[in-house]
C-alpha atoms as a PDB file:
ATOM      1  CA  UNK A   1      87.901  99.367 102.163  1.00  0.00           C
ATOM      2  CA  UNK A   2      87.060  99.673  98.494  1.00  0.00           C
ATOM      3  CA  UNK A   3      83.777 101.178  99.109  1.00  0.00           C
ATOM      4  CA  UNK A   4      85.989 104.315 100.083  1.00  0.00           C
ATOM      5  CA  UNK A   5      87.514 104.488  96.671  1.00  0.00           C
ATOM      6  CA  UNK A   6      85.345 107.122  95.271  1.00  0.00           C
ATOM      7  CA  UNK A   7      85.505 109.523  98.307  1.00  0.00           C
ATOM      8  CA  UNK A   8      89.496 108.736  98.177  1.00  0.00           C
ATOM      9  CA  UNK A   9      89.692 109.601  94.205  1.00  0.00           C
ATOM     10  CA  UNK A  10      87.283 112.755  95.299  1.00  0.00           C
ATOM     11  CA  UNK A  11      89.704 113.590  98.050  1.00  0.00           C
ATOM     12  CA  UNK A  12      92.509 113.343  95.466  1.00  0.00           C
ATOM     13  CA  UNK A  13      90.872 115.137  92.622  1.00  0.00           C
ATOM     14  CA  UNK A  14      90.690 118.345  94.990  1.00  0.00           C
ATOM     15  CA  UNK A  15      93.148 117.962  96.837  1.00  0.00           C
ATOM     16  CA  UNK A  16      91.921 117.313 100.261  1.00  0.00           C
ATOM     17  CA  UNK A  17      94.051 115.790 102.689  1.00  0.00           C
ATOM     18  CA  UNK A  18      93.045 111.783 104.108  1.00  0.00           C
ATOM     19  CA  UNK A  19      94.506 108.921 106.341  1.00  0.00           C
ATOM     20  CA  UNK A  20      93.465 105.339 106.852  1.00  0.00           C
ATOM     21  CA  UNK A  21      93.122 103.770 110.075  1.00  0.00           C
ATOM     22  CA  UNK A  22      93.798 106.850 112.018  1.00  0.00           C
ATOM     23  CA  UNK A  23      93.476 106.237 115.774  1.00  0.00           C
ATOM     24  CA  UNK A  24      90.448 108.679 117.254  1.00  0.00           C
ATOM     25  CA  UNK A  25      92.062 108.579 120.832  1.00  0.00           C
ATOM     26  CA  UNK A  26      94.487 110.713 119.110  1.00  0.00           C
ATOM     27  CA  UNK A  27      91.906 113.131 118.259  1.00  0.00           C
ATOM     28  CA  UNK A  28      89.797 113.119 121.073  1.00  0.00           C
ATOM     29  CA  UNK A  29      90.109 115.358 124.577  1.00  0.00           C
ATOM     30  CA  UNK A  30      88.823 111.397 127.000  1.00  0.00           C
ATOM     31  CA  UNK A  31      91.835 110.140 124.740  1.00  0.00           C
ATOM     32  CA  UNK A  32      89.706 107.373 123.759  1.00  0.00           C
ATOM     33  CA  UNK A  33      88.292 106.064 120.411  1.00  0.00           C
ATOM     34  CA  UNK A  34      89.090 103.399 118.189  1.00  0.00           C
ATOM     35  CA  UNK A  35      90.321 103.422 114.678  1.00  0.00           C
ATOM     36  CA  UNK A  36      88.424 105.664 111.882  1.00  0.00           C
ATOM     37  CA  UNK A  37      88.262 103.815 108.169  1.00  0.00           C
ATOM     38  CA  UNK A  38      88.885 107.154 106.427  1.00  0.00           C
ATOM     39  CA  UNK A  39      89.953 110.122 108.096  1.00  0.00           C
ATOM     40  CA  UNK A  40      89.129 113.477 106.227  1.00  0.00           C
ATOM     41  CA  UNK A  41      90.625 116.674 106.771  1.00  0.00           C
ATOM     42  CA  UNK A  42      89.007 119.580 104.235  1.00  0.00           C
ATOM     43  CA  UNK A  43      90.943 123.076 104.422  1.00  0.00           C
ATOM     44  CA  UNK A  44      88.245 125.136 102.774  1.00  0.00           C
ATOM     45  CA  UNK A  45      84.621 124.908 102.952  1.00  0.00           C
ATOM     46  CA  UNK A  46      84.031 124.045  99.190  1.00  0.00           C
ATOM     47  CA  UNK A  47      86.365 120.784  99.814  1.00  0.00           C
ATOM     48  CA  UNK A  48      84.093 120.017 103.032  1.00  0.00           C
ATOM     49  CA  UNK A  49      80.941 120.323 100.670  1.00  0.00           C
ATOM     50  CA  UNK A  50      82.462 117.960  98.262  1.00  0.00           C
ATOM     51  CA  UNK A  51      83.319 115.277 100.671  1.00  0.00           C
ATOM     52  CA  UNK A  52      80.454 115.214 102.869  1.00  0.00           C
ATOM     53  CA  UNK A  53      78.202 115.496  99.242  1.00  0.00           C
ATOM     54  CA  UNK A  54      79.846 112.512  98.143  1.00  0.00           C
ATOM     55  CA  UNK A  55      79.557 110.733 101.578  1.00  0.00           C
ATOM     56  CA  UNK A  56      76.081 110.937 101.331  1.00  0.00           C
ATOM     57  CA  UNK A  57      76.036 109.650  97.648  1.00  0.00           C
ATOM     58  CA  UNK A  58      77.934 106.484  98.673  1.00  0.00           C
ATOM     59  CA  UNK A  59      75.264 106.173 101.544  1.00  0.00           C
ATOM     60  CA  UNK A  60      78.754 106.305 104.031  1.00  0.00           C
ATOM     61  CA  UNK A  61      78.345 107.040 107.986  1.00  0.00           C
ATOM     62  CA  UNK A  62      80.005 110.564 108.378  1.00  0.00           C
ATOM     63  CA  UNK A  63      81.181 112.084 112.011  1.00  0.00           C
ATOM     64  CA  UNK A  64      82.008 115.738 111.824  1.00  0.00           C
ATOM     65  CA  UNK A  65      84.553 115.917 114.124  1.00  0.00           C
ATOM     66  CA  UNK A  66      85.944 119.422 115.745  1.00  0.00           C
ATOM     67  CA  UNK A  67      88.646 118.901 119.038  1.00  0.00           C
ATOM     68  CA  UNK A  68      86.607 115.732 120.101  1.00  0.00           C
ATOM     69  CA  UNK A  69      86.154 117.472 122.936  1.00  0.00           C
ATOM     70  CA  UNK A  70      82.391 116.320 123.934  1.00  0.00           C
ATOM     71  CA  UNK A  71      82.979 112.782 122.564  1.00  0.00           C
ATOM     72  CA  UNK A  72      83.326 109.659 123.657  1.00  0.00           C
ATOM     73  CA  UNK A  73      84.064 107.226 120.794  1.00  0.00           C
ATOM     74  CA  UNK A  74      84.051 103.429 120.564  1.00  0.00           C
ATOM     75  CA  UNK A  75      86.485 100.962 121.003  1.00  0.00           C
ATOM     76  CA  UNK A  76      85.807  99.744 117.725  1.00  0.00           C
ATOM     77  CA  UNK A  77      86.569 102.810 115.867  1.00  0.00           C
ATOM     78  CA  UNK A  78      84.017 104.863 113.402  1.00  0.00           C
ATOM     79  CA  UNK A  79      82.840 102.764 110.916  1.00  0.00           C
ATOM     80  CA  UNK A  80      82.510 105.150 108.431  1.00  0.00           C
ATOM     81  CA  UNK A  81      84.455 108.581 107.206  1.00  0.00           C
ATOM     82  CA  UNK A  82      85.457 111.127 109.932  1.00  0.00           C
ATOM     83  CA  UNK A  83      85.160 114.102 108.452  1.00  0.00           C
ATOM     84  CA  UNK A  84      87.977 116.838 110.347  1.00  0.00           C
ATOM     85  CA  UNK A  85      86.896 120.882 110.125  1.00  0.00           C
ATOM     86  CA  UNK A  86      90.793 121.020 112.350  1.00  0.00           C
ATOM     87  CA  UNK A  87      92.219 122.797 108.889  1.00  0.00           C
ATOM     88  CA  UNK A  88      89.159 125.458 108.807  1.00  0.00           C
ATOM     89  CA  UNK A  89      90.628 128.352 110.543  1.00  0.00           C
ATOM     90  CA  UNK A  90      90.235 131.609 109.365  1.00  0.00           C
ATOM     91  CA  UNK A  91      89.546 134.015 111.944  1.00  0.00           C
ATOM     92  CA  UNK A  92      89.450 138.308 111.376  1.00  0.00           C
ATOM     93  CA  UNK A  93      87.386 141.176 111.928  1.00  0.00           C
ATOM     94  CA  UNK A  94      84.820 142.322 109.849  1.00  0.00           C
ATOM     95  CA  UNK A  95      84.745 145.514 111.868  1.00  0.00           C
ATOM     96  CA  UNK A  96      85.346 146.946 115.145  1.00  0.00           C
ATOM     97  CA  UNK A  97      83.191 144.698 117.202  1.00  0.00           C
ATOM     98  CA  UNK A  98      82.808 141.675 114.464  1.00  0.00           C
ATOM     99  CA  UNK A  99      84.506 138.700 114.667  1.00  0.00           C
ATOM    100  CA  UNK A 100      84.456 136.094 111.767  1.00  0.00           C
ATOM    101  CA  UNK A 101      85.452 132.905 113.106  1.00  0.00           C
ATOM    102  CA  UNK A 102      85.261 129.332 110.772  1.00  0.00           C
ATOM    103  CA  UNK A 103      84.228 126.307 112.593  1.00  0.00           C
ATOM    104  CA  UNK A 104      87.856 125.216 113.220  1.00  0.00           C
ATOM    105  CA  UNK A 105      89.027 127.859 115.106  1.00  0.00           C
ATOM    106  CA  UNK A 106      89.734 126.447 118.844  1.00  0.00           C
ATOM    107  CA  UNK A 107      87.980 128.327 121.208  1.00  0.00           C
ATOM    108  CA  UNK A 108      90.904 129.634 123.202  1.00  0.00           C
ATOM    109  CA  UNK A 109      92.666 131.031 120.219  1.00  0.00           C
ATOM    110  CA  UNK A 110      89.468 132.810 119.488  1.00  0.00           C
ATOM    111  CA  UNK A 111      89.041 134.280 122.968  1.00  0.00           C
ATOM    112  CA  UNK A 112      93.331 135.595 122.319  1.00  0.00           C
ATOM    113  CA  UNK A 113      91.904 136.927 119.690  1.00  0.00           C
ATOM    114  CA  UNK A 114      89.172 139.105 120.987  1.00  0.00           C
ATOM    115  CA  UNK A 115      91.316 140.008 123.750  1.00  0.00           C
ATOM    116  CA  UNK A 116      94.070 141.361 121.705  1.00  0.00           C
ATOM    117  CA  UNK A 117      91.527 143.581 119.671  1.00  0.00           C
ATOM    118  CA  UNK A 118      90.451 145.174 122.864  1.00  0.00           C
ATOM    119  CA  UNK A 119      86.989 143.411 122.369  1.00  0.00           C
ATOM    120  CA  UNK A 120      84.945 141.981 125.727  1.00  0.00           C
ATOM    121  CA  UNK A 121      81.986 139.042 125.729  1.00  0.00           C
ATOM    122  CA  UNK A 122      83.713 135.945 125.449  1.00  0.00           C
ATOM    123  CA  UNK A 123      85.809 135.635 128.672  1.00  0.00           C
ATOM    124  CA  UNK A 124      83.543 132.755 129.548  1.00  0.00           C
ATOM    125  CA  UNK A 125      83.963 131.128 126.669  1.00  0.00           C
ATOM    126  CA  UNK A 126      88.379 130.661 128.126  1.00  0.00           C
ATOM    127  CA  UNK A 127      89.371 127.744 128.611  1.00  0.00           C
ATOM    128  CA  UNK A 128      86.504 125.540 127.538  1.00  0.00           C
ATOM    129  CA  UNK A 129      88.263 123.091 125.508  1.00  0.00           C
ATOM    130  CA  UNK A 130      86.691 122.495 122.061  1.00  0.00           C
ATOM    131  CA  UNK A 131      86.385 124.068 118.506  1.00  0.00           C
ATOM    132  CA  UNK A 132      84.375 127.198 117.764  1.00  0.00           C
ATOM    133  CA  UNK A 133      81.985 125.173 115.486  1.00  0.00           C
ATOM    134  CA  UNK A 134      81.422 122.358 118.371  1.00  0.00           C
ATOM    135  CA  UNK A 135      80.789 125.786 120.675  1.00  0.00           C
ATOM    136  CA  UNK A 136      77.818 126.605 118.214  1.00  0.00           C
ATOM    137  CA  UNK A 137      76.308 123.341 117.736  1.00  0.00           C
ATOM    138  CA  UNK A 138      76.454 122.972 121.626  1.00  0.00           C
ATOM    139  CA  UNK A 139      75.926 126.510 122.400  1.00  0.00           C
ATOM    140  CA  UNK A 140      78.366 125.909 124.576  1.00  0.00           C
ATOM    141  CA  UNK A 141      78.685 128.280 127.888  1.00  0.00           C
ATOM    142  CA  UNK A 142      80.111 128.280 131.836  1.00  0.00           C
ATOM    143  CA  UNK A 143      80.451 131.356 134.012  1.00  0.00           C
ATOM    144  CA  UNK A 144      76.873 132.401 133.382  1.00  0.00           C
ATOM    145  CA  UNK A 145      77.923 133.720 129.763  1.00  0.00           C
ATOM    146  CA  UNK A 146      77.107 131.502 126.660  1.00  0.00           C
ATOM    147  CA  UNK A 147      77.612 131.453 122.652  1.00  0.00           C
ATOM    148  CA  UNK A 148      74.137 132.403 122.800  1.00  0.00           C
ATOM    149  CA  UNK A 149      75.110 136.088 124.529  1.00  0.00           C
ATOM    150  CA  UNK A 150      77.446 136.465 120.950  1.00  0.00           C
ATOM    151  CA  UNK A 151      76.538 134.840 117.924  1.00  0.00           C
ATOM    152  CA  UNK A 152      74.572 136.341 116.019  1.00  0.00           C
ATOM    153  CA  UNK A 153      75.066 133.839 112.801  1.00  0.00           C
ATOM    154  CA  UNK A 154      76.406 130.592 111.134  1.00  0.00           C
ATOM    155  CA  UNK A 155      77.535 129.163 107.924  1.00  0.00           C
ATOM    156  CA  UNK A 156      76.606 125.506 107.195  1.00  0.00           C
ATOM    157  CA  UNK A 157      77.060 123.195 105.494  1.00  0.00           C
ATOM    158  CA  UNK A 158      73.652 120.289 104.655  1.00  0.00           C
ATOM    159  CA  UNK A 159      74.797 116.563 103.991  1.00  0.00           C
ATOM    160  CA  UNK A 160      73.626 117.444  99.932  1.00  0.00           C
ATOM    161  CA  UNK A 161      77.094 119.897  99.631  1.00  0.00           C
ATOM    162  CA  UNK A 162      74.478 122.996 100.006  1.00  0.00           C
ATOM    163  CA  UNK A 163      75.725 125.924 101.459  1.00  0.00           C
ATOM    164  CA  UNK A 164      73.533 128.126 103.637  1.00  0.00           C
ATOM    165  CA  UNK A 165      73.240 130.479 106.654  1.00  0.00           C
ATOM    166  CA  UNK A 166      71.026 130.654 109.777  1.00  0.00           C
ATOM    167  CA  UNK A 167      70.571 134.693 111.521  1.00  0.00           C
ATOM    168  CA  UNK A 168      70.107 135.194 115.624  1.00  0.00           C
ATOM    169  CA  UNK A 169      66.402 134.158 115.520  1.00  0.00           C
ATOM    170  CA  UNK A 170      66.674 130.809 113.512  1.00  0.00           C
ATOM    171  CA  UNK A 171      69.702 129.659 115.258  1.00  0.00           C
ATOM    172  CA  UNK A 172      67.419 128.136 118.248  1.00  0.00           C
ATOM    173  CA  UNK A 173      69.758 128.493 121.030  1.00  0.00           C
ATOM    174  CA  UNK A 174      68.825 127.304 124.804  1.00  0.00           C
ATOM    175  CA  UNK A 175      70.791 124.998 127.159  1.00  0.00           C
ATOM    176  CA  UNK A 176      73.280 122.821 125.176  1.00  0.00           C
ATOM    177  CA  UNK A 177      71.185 123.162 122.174  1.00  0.00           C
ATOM    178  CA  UNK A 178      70.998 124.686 118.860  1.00  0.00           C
ATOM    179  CA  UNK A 179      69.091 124.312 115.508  1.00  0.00           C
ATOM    180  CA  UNK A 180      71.865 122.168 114.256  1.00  0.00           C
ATOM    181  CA  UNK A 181      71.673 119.443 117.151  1.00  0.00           C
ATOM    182  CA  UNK A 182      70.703 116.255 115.404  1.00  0.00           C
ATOM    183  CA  UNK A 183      70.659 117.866 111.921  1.00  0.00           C
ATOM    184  CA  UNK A 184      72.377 117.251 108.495  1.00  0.00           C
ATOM    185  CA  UNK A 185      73.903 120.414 108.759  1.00  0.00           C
ATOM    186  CA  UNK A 186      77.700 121.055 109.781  1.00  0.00           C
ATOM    187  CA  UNK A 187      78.364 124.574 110.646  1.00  0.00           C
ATOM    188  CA  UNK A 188      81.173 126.211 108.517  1.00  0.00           C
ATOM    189  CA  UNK A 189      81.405 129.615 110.303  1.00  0.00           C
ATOM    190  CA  UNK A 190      80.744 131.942 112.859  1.00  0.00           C
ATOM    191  CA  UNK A 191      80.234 135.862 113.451  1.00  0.00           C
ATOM    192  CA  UNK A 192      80.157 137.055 116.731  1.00  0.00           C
ATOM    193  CA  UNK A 193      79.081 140.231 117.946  1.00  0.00           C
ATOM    194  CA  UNK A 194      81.205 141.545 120.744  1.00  0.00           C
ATOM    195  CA  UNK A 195      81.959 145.476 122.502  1.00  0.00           C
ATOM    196  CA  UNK A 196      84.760 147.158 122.635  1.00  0.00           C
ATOM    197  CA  UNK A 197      86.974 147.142 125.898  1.00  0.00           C
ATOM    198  CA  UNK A 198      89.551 147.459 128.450  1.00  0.00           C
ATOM    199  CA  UNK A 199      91.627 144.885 126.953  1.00  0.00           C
ATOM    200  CA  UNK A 200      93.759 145.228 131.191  1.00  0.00           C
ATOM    201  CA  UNK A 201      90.354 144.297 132.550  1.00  0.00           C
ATOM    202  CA  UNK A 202      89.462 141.677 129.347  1.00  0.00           C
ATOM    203  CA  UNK A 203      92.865 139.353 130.497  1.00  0.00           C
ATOM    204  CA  UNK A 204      91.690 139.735 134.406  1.00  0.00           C
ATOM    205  CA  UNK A 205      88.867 138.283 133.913  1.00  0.00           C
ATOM    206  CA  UNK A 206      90.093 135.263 131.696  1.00  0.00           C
ATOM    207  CA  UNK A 207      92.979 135.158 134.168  1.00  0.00           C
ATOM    208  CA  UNK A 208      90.313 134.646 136.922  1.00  0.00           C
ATOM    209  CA  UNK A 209      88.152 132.368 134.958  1.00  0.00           C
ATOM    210  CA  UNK A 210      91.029 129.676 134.012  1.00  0.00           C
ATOM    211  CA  UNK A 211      92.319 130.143 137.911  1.00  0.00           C
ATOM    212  CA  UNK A 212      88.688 128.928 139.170  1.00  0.00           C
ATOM    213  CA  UNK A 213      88.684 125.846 136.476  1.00  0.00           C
ATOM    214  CA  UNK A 214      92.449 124.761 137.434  1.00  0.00           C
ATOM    215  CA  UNK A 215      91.216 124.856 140.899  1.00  0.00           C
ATOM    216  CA  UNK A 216      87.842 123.161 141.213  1.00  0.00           C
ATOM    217  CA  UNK A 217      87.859 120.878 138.000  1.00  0.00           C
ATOM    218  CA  UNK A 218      90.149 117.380 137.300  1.00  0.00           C
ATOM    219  CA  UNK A 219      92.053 119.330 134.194  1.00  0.00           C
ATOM    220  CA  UNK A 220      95.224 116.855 134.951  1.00  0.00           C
ATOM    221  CA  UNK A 221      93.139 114.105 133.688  1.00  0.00           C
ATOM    222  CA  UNK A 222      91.735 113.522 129.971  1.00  0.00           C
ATOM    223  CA  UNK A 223      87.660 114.015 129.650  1.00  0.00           C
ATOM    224  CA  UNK A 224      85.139 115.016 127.660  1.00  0.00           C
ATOM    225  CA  UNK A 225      84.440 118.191 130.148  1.00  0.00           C
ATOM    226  CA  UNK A 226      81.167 117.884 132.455  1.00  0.00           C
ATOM    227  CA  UNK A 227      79.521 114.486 131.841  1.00  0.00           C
ATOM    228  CA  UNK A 228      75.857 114.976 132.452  1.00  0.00           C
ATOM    229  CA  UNK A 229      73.486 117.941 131.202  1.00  0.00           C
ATOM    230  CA  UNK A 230      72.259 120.401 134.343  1.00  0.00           C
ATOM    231  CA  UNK A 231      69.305 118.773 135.587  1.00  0.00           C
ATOM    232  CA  UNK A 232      66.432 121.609 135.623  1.00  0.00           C
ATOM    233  CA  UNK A 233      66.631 122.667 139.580  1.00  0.00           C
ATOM    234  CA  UNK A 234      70.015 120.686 140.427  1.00  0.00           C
ATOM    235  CA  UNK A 235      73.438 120.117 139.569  1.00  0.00           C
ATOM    236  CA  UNK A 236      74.651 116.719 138.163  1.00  0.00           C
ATOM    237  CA  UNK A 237      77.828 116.901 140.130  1.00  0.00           C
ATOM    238  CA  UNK A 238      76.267 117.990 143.334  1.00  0.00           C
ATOM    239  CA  UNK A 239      73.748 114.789 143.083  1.00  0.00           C
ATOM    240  CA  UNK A 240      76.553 112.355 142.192  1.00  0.00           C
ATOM    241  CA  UNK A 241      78.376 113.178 144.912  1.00  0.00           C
ATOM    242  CA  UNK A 242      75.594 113.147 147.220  1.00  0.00           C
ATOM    243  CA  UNK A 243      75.013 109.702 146.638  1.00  0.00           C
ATOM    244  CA  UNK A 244      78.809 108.948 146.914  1.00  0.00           C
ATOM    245  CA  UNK A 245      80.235 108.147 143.829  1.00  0.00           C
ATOM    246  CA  UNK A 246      83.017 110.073 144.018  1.00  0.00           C
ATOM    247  CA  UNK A 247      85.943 108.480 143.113  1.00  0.00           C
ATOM    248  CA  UNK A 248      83.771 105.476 141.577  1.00  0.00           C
ATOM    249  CA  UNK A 249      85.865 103.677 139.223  1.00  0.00           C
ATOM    250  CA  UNK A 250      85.218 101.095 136.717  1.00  0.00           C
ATOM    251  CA  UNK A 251      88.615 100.093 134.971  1.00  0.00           C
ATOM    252  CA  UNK A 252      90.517 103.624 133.649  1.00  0.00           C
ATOM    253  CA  UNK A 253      87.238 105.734 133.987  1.00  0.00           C
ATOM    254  CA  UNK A 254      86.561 107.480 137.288  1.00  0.00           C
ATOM    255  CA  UNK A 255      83.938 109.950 139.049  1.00  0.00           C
ATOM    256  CA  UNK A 256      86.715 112.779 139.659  1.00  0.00           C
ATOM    257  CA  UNK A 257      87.251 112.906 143.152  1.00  0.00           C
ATOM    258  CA  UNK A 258      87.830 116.701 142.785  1.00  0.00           C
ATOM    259  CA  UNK A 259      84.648 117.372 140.784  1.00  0.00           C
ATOM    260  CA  UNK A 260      81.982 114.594 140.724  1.00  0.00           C
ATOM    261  CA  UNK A 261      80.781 116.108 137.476  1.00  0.00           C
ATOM    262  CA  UNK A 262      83.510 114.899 135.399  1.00  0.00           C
ATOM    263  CA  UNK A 263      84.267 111.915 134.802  1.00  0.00           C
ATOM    264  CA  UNK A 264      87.888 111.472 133.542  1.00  0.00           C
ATOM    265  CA  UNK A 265      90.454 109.106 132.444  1.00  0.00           C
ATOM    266  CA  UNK A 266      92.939 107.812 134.831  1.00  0.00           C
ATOM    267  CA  UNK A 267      95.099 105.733 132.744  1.00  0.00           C
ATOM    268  CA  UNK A 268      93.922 103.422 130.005  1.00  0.00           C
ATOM    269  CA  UNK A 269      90.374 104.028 130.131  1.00  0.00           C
ATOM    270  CA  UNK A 270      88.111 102.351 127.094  1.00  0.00           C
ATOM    271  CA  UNK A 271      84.526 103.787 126.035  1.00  0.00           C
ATOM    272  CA  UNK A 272      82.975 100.931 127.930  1.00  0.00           C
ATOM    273  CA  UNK A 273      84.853 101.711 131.237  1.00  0.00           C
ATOM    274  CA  UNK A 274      83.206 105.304 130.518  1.00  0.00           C
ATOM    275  CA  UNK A 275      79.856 103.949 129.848  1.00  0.00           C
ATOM    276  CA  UNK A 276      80.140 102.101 132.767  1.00  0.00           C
ATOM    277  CA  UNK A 277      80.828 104.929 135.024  1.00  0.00           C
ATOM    278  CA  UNK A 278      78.067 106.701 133.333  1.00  0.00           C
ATOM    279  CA  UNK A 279      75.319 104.197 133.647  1.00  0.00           C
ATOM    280  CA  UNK A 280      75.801 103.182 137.420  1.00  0.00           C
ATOM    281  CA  UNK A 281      75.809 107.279 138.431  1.00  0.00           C
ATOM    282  CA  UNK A 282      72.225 107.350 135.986  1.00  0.00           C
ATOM    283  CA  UNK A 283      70.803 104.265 138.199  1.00  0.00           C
ATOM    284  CA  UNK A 284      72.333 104.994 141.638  1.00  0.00           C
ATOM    285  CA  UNK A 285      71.010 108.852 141.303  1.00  0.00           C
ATOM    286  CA  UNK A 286      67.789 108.118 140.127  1.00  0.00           C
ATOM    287  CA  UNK A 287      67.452 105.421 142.608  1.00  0.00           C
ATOM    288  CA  UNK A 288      68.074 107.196 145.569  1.00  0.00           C
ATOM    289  CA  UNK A 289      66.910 111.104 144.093  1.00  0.00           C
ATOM    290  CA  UNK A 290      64.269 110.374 141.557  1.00  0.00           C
ATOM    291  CA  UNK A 291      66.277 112.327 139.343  1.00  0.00           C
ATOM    292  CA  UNK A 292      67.106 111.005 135.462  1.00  0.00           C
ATOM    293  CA  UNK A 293      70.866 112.358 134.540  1.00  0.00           C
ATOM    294  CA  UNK A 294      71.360 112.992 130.453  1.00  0.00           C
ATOM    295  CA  UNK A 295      74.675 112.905 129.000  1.00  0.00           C
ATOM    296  CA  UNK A 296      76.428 116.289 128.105  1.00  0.00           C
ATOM    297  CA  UNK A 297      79.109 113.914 125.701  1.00  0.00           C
ATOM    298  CA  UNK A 298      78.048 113.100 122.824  1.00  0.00           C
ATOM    299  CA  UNK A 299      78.284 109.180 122.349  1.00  0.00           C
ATOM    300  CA  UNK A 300      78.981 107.643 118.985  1.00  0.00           C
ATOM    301  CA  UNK A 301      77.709 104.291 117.769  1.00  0.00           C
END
């Protein structure tokens, strides 16, 4: 562990809050995951810079890490420093329809908190588990709303401690995508533009959103939310269980029987019972629909 030393003096130096040996399955919605070497948790954005700066300095493997919501983490742990944004959680208005939100923020208690300031456009957002920042890298959306319909900005952060900002335009937003998938950056905030409303007619509409996900999707069980991407002209769960895998099991892991898009923990699961699952619905679909499935999760080495 010593070459963490400098990143552990850093952490101490500014007073930023770390663990050893913290167990990701803790930290993680499939409640699955390994131990981390160094576990990281910034509470302002200048401590995040310094960290992640310093990460890159000591040439360290660093996984930002929101609610581990869309992440499915190995056995073996995270070789490398886990770097938390759970302490980053300022969240006010800017005005009457302007929501600044940091990365942190859960998405739920961000949807509370346009609905008690009267303010409509993220109902579909309730109830998706998962961090605001996560939201934004993902552009994260169900109901036929997505981040895309709100955001009009983010604060990052790039693995050289550099602060920056991307507008509306330069954000790149389509289908589980943004300019920040598979970059160095790590996004730090986000404003939202939303419209004033009936805040009666706001909490109907979450009401009636959460109702339809308790009923048609396996929340009893840990997961990492809908497994596979929409293919373009299908739906992943509609294919899987069209070919029968519902209720296909390998070890813990399982093709919910009450949605085959999900595939969720049933008690003890590892990442390879997971990647199991996952691999034998991407061969049995292709082979019998010519049709490829990507993973939605995000799958660390």
């Amino acid at each position: 562990m010593s070459s963490y030393n400098n990143i552990k003096s850093i952490c101490t130096e500014i007073g930023c809050e770390y663990s050893e040996g913290v167990m990701l399955s803790a930290h993680t919605s499939f409640k699955i995951g390994g131990k981390a070497d160094l576990f990281v948790m910034p509470d302002t954005t200048e401590k995040l810079a310094a960290v992640i700066s310093a990460c890159k300095k000591d040439e360290l493997k660093v996984l930002i890490l929101g609610k581990g919501s869309n992440l499915l983490v190995s056995d073996n742990g995270f070789k490398g420093v886990v770097v938390s944004t759970g302490a980053l959680d300022k969240l006010e208005l800017i005005d009457e329809t302007t929501v600044y939100c940091q990365s942190g923020v859960t998405l739920s208690k961000l949807c509370r908190f346009a609905l008690d300031n009267s303010l409509t456009g993220l109902e579909f957002a309730y109830g998706i588990p998962g961090s605001a920042g996560g939201a934004a890298y993902m552009n994260a959306g169900a109901y036929g709303g997505e981040m895309k319909d709100v955001l009009y900005r983010c604060d990052h952060i790039s693995s050289d401690g550099e602060t920056g900002s991307f507008e509306c335009d330069e954000l790149d937003l389509s289908y589980r995508h943004s300019v920040y998938s598979k970059s160095d950056k790590t996004v730090t905030a986000l404003y939202l533009k939303l419209q004033k409303g009936d805040k009666t007619a706001i909490k109907a509409k979450m009401d009636e959103l959460m109702g339809k996900r308790r009923d048609k999707q396996p929340l009893e069980y840990p997961s990492a939310g809908s497994t596979f991407k929409r293919p373009e002209g299908h739906f992943a769960g509609a294919l899987i269980e069209q070919c029968g895998l519902k209720g296909f099991t390998v070890g813990g892991a399982q093709v919910s029987p009450k949605h085959a898009g999900f595939v969720v923990n049933v008690g003890g699961a590892t990442a390879n019972d997971v990647l199991g699952v996952i691999k034998h619905c991407q061969s049995v679909v292709f082979e019998n629909t010519g049709v490829m499935l990507e993973p939605e999760v995000e799958i660390t080495e």
